[in-house]
Every structure is written in C-alpha cells, then in structure tokens.
Protein backbone atom coordinates (compact mmCIF):
# COMPACT_ATOMS: atom_id res chain seq x y z
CA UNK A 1 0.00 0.00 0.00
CA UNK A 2 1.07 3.67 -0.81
CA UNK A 3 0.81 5.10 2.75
CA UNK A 4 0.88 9.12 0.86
CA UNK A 5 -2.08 9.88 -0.92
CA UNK A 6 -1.32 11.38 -4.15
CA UNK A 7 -3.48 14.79 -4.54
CA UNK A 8 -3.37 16.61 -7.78
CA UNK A 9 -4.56 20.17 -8.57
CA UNK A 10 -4.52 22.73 -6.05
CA UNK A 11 -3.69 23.36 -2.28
CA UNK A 12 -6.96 24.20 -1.63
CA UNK A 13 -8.73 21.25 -3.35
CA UNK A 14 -6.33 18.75 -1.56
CA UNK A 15 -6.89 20.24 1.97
CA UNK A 16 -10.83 19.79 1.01
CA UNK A 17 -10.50 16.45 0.29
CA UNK A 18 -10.78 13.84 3.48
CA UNK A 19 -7.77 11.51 4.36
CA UNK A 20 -7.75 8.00 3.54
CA UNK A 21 -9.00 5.45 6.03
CA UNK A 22 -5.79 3.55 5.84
CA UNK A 23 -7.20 0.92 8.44
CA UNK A 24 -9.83 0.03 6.16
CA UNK A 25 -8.06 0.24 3.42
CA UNK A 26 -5.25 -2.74 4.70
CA UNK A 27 -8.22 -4.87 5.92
CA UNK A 28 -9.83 -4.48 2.48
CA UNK A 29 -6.57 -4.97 0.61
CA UNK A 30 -6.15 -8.02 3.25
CA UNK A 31 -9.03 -9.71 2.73
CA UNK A 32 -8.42 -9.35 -1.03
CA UNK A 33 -5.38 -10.84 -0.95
CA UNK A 34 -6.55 -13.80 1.27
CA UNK A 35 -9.41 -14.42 -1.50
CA UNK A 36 -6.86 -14.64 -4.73
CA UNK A 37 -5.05 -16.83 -2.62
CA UNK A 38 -7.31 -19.25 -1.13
CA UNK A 39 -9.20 -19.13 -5.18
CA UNK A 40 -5.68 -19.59 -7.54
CA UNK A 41 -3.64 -21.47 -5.14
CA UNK A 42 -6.02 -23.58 -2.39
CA UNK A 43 -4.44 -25.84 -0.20
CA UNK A 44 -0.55 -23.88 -0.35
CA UNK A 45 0.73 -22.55 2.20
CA UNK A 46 1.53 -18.63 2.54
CA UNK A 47 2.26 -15.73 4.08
CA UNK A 48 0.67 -13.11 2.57
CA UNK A 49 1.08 -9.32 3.99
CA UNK A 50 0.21 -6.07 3.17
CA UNK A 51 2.32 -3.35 3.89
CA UNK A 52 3.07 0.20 3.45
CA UNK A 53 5.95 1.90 1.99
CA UNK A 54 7.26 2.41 -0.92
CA UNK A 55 7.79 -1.21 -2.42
CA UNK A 56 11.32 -1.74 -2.98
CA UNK A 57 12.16 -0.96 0.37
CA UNK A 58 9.52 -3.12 2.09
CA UNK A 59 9.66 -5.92 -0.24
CA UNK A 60 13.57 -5.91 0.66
CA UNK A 61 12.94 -5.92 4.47
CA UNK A 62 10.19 -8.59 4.02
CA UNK A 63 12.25 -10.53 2.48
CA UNK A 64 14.70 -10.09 4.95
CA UNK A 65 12.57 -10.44 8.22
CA UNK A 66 11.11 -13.85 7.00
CA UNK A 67 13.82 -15.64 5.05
CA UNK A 68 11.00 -15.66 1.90
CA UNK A 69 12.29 -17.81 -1.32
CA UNK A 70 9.61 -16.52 -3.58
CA UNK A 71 7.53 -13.94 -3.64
CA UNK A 72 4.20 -13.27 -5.91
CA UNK A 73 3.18 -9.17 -5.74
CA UNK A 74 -0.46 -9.49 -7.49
CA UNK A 75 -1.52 -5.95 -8.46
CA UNK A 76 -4.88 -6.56 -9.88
C-alpha cells in the first residue's frame, strides 16, 4: 500500500479532500489478498502481507525479516 495519498490540482482542493481510512483500506486490501489466494492457489501454504511503503524498500525488508524464497506481488 502507498501510505501518501497522491493529490493533484490545487492546495486548496487537496486540503478539502478527506484523508484515507488507511485501516480500512489494509483490511480491504487483506481480505483481497486472502481471496486470490485461497481461489488460484487452495491448499498452499503462505504468508501473505500487506504493507506500506514504498515497495522496494519493504519488499527488501520482508524478504529479509522472514527468510522468503519466492515472492508473488499481485496488483490486480
């Protein structure tokens, strides 16, 4: 997940506009991710997480932090 929102246009339209709910938005993009897993690859185990950051970075410390060997990044 993208934790900035990207706002084009003016300073005054972007203050208008309302913040993300990034709570619901990683329990959304959670339970996504749970369904194209459980529907393409049933019965396989997998950690699947969704984090925020920019993606090279966290990708690299996932890896990292859980000794992964391969790693899927669905996007839609």
């Amino acid at each position: 997940m993208d934790a900035v929102p990207l706002v084009l246009g003016s300073v005054e339209a972007s203050v208008a506009m309302p913040l993300p709910d990034y709570d619901e938005m990683r329990t959304r993009q959670a339970q996504r991710l749970k369904a194209f897993g459980q529907e393409l690859f049933p019965g396989m185990k997998a950690t699947r997480l969704v984090e925020e950051g920019e993606p090279g970075r966290v990708l690299s410390e996932a890896i990292k932090r859980h000794g992964t060997d391969l790693v899927m990044l669905p996007t839609h």
